[in-house]
PDB file of N, CA and C in Angstrom:
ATOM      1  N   UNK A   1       6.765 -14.668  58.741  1.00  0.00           N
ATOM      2  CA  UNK A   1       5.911 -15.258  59.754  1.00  0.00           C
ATOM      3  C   UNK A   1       6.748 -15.812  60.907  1.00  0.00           C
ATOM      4  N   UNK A   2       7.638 -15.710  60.582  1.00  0.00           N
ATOM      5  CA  UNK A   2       9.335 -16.595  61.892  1.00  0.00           C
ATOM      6  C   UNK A   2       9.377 -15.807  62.696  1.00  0.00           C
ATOM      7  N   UNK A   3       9.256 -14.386  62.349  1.00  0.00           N
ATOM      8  CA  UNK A   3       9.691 -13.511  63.530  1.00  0.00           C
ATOM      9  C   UNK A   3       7.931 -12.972  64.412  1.00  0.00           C
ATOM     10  N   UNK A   4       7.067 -13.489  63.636  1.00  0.00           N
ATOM     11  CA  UNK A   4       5.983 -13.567  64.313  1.00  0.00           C
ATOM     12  C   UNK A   4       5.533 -14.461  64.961  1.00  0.00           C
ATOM     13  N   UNK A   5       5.589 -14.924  64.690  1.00  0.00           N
ATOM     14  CA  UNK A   5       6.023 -16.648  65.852  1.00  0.00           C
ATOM     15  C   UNK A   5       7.116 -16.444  66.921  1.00  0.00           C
ATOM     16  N   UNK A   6       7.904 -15.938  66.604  1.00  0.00           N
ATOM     17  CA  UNK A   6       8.954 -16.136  67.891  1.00  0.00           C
ATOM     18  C   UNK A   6       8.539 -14.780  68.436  1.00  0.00           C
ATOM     19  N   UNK A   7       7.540 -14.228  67.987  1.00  0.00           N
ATOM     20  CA  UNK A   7       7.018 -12.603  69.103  1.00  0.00           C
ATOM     21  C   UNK A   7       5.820 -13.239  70.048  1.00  0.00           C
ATOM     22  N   UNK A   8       4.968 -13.873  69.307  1.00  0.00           N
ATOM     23  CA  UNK A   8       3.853 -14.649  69.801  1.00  0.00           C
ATOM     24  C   UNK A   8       4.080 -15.475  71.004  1.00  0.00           C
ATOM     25  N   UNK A   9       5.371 -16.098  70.668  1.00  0.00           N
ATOM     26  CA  UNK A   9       5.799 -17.181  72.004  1.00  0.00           C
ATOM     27  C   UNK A   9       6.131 -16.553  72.908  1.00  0.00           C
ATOM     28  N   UNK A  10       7.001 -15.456  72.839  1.00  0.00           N
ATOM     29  CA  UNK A  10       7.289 -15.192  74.135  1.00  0.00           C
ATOM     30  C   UNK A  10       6.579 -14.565  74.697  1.00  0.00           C
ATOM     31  N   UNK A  11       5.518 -13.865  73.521  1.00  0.00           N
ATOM     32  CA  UNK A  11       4.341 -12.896  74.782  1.00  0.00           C
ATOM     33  C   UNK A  11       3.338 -13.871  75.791  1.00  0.00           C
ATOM     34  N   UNK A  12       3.582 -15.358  74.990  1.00  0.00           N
ATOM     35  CA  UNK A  12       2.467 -16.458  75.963  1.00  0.00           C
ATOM     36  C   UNK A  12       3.316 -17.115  76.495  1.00  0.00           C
ATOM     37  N   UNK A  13       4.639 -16.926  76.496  1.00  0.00           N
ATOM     38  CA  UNK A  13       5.528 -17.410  77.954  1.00  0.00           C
ATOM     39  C   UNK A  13       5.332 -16.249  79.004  1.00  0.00           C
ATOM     40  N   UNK A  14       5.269 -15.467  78.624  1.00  0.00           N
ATOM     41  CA  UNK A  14       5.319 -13.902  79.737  1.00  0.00           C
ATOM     42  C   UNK A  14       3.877 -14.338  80.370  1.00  0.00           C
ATOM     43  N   UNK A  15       3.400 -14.278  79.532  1.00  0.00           N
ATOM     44  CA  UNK A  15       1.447 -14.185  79.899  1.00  0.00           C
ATOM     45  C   UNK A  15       1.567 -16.068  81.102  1.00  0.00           C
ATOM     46  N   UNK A  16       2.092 -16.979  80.614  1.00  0.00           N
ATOM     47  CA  UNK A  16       1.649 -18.175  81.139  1.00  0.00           C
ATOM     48  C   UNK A  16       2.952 -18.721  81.272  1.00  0.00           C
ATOM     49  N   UNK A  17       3.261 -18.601  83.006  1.00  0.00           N
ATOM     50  CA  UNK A  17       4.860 -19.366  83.480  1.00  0.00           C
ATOM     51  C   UNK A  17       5.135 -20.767  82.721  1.00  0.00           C
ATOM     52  N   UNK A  18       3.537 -21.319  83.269  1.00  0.00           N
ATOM     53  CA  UNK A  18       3.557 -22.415  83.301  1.00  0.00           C
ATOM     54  C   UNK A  18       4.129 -23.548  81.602  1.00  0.00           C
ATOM     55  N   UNK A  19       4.336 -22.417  80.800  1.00  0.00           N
ATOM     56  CA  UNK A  19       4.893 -23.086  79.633  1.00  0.00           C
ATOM     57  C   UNK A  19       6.255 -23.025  79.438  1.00  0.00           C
ATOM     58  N   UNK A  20       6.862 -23.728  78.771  1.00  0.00           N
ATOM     59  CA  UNK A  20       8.203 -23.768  78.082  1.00  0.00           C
ATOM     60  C   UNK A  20       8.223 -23.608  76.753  1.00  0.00           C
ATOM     61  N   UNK A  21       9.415 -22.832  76.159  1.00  0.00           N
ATOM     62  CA  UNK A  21       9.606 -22.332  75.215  1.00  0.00           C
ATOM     63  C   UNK A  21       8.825 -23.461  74.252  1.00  0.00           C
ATOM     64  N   UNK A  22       9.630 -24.528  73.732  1.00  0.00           N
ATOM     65  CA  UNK A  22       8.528 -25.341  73.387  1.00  0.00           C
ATOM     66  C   UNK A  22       7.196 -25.592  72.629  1.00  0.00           C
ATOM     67  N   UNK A  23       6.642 -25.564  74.267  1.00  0.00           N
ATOM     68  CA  UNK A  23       5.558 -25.750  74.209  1.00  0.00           C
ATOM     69  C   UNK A  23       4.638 -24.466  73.862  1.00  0.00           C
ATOM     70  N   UNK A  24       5.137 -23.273  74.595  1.00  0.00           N
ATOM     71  CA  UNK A  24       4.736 -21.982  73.885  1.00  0.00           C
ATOM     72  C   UNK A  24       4.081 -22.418  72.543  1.00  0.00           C
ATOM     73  N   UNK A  25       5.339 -22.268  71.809  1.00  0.00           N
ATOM     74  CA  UNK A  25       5.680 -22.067  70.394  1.00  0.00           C
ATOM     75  C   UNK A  25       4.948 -23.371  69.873  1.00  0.00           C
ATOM     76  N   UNK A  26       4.765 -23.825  69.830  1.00  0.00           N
ATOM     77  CA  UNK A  26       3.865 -25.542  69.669  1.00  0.00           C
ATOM     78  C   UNK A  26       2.278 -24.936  69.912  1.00  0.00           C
ATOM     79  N   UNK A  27       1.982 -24.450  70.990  1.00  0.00           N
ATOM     80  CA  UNK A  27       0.666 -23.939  71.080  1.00  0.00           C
ATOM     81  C   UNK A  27       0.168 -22.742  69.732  1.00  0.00           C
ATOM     82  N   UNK A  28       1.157 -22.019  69.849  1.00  0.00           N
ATOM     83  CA  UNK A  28       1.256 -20.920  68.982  1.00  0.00           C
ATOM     84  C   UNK A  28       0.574 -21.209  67.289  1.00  0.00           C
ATOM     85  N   UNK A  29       1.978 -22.296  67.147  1.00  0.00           N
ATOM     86  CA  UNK A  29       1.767 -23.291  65.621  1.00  0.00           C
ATOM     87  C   UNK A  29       0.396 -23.903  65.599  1.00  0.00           C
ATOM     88  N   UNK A  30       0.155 -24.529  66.616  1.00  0.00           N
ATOM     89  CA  UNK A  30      -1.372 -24.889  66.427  1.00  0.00           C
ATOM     90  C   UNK A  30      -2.361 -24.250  66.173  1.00  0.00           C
ATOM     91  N   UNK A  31      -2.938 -23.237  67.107  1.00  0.00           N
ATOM     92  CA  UNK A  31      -3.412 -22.155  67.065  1.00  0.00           C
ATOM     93  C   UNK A  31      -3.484 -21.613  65.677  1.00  0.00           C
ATOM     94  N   UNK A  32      -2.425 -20.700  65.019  1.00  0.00           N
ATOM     95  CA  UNK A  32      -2.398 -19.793  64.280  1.00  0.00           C
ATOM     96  C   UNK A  32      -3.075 -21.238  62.916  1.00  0.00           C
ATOM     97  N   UNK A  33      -2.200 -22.343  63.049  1.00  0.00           N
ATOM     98  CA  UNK A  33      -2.877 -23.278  61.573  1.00  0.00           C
ATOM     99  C   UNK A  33      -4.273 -23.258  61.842  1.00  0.00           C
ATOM    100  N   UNK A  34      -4.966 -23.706  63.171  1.00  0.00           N
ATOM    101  CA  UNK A  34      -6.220 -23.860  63.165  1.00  0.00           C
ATOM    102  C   UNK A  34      -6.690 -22.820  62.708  1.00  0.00           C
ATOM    103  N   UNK A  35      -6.803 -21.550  63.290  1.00  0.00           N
ATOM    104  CA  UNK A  35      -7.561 -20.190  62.708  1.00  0.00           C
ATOM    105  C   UNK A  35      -7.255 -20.001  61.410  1.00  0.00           C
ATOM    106  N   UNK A  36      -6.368 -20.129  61.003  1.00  0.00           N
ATOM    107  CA  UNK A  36      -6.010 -20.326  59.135  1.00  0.00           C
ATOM    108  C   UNK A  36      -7.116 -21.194  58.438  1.00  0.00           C
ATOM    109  N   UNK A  37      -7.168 -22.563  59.092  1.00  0.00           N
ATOM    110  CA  UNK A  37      -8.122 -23.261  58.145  1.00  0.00           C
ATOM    111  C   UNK A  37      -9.037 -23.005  58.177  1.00  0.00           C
ATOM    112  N   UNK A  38      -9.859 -22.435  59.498  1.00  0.00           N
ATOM    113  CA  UNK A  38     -11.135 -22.407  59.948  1.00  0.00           C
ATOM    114  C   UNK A  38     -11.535 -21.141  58.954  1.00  0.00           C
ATOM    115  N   UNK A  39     -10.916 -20.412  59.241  1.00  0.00           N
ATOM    116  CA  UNK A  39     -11.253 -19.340  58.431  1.00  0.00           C
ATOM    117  C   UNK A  39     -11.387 -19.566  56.885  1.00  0.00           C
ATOM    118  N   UNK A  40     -10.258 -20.549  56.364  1.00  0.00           N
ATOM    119  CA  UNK A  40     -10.714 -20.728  54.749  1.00  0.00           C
ATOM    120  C   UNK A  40     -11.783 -21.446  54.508  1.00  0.00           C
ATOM    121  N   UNK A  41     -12.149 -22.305  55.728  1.00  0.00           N
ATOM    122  CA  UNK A  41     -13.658 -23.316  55.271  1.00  0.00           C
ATOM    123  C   UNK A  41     -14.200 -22.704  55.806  1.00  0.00           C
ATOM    124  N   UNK A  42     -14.681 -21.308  56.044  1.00  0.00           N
ATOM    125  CA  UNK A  42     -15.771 -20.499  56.606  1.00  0.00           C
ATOM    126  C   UNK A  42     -15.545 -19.827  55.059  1.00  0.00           C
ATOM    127  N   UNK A  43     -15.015 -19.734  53.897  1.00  0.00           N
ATOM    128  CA  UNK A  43     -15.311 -19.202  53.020  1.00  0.00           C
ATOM    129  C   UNK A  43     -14.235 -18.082  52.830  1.00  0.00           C
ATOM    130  N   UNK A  44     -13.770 -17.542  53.591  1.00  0.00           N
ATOM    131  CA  UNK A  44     -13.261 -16.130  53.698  1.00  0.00           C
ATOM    132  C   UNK A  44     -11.964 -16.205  52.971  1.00  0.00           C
ATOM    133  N   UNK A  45     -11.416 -15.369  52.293  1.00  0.00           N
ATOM    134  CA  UNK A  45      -9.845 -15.346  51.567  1.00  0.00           C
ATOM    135  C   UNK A  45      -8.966 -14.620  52.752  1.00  0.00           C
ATOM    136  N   UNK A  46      -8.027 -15.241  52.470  1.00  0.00           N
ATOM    137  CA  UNK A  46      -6.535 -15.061  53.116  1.00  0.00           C
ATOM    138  C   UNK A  46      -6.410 -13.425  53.414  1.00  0.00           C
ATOM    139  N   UNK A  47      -6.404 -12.972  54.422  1.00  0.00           N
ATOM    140  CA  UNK A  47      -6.217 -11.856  54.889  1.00  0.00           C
ATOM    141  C   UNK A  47      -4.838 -11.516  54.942  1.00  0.00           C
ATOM    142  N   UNK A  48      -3.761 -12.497  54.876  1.00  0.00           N
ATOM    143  CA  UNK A  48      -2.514 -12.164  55.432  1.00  0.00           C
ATOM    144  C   UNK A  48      -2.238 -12.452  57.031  1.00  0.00           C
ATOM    145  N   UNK A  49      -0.859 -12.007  57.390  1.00  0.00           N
ATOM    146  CA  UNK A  49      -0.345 -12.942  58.260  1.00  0.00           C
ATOM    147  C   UNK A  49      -1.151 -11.483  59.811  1.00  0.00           C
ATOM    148  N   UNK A  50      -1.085 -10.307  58.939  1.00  0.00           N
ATOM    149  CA  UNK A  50      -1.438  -9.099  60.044  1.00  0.00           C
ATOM    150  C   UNK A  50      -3.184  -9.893  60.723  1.00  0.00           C
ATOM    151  N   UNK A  51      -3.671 -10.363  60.216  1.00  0.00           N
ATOM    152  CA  UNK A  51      -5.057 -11.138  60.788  1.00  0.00           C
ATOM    153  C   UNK A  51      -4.716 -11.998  61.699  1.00  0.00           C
ATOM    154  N   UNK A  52      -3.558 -12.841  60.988  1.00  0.00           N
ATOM    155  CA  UNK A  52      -3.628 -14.003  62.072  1.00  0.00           C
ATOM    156  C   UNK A  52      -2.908 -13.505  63.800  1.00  0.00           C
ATOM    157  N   UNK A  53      -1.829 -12.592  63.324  1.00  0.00           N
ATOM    158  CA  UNK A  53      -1.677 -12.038  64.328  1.00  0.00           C
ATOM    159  C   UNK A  53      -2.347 -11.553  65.270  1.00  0.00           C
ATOM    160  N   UNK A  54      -3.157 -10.739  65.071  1.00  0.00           N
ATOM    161  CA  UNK A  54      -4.057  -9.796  65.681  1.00  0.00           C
ATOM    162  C   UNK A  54      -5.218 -10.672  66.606  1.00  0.00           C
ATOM    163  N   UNK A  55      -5.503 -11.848  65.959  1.00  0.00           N
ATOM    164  CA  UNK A  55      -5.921 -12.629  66.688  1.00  0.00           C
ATOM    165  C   UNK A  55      -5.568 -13.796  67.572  1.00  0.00           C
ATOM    166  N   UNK A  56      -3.934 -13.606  67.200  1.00  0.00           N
ATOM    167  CA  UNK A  56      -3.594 -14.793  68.227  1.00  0.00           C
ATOM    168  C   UNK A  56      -3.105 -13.647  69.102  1.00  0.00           C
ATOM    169  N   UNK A  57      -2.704 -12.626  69.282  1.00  0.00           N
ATOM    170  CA  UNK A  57      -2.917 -11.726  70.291  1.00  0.00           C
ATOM    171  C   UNK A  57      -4.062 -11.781  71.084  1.00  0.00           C
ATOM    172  N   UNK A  58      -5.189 -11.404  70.576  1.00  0.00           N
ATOM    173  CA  UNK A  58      -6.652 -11.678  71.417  1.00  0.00           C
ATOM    174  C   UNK A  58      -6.394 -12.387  72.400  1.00  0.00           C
ATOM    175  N   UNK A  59      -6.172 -14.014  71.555  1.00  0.00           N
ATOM    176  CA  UNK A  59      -6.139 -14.863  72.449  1.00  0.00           C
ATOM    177  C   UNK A  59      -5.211 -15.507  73.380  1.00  0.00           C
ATOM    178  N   UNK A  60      -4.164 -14.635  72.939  1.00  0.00           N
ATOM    179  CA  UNK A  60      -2.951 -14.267  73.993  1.00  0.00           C
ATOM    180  C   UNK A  60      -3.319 -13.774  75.903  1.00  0.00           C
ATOM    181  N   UNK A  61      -4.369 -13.161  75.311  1.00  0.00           N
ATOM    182  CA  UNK A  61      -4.770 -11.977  76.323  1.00  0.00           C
ATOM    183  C   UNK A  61      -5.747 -12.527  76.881  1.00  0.00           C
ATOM    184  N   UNK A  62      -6.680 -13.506  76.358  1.00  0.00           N
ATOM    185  CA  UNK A  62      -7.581 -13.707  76.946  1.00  0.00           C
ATOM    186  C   UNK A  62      -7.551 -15.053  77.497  1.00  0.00           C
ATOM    187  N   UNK A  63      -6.890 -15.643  76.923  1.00  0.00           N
ATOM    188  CA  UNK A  63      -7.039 -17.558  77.218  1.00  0.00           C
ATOM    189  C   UNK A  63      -5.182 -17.701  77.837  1.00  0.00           C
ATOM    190  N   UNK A  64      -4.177 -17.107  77.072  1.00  0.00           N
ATOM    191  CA  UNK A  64      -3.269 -17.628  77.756  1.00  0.00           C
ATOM    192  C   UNK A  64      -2.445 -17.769  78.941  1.00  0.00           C
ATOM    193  N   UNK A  65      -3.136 -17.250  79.843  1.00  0.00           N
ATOM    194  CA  UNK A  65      -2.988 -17.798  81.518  1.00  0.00           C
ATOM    195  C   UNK A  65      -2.986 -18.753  81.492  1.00  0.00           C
ATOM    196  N   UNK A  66      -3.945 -19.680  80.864  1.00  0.00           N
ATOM    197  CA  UNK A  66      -4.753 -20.967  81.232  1.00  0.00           C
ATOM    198  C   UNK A  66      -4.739 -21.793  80.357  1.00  0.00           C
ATOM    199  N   UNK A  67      -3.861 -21.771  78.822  1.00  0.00           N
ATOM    200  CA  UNK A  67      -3.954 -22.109  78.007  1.00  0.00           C
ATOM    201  C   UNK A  67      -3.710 -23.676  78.143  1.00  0.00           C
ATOM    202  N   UNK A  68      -2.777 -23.588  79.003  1.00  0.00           N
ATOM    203  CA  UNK A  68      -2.113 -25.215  79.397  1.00  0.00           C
ATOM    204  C   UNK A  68      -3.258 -26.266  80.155  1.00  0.00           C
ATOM    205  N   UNK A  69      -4.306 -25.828  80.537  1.00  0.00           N
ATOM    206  CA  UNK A  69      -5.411 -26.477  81.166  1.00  0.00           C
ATOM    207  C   UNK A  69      -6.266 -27.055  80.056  1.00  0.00           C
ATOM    208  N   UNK A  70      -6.210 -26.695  79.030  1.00  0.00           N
ATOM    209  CA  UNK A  70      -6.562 -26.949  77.815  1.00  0.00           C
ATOM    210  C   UNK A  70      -6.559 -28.171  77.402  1.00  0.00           C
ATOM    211  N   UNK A  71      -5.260 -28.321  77.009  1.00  0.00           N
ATOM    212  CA  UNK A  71      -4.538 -29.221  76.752  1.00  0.00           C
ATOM    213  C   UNK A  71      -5.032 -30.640  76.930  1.00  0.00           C
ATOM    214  N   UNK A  72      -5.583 -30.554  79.031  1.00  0.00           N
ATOM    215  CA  UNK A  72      -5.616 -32.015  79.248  1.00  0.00           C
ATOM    216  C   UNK A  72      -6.866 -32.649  78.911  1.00  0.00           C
ATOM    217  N   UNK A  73      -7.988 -31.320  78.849  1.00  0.00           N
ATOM    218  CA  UNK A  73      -8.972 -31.975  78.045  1.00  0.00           C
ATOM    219  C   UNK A  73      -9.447 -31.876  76.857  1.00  0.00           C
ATOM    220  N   UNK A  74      -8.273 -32.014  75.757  1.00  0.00           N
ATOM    221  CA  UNK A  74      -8.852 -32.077  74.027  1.00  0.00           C
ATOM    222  C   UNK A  74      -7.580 -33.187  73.658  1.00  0.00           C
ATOM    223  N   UNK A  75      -8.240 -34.274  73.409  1.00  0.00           N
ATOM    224  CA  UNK A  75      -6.884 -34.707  73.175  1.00  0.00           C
ATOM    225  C   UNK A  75      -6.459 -34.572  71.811  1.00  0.00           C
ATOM    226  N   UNK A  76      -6.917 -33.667  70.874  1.00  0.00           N
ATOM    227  CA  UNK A  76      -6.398 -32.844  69.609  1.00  0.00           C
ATOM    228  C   UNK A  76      -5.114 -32.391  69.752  1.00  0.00           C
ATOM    229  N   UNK A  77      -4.910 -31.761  70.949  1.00  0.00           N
ATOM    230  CA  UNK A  77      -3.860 -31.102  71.193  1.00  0.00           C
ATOM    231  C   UNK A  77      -3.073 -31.693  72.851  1.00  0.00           C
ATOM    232  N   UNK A  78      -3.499 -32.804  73.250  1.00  0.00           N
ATOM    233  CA  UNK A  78      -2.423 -33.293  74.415  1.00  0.00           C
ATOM    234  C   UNK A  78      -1.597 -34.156  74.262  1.00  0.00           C
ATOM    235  N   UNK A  79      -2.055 -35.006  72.775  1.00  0.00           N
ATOM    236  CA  UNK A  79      -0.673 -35.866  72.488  1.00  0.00           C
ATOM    237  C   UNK A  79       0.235 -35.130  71.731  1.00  0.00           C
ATOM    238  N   UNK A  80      -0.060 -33.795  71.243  1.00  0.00           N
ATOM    239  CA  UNK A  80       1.127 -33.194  70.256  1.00  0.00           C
ATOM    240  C   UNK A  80       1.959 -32.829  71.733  1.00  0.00           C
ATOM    241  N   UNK A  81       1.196 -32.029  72.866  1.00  0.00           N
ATOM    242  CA  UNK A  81       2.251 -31.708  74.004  1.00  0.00           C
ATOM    243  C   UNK A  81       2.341 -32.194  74.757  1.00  0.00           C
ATOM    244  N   UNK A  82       2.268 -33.431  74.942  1.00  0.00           N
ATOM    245  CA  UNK A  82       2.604 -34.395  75.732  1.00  0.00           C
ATOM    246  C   UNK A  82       2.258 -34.229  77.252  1.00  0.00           C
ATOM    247  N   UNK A  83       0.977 -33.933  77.167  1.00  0.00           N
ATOM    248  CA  UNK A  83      -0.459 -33.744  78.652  1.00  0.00           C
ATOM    249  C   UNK A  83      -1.118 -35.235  78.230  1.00  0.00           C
ATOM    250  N   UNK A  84      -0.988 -36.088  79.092  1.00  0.00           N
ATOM    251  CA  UNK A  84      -1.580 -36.843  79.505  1.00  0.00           C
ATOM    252  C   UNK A  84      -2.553 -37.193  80.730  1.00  0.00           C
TER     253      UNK A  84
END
């Protein structure tokens, strides 16, 4: 999952200037745990890591331009990256 993580980050540094390695990779970690849990309290068994991928791709593609705008309004995720 290390080398999928460090593929993930840099495709949402490419996709979104506006991050640093970091924070990339911090978004990434969040992300991929949230869709992990959500998915086990929706009932569903562990697909493996090729699921989680495939969907943090999606949302690579679709949200991470903007991903950092996020940030300032959930504060779930602005005190882990330090958006205040």
């Amino acid at each position: 999952m290390k080398e999928i993580i460090e593929q993930l980050t840099i495709e949402l540094m490419e996709k979104n200037p506006n991050l640093s390695e970091e924070k990339a990779r911090t978004w990434i970690e969040l992300l991929a745990s949230d869709f992990e849990s959500s998915y086990a309290k929706a009932g569903y068994d562990y697909q493996g890591t090729a699921v989680v991928e495939k969907v943090m791709h999606q949302w690579i593609e679709s949200y991470g331009d903007k991903i950092h705008e996020f940030a300032s309004t959930n504060p779930k995720y602005a005190h882990l990256l330090d958006v205040q």
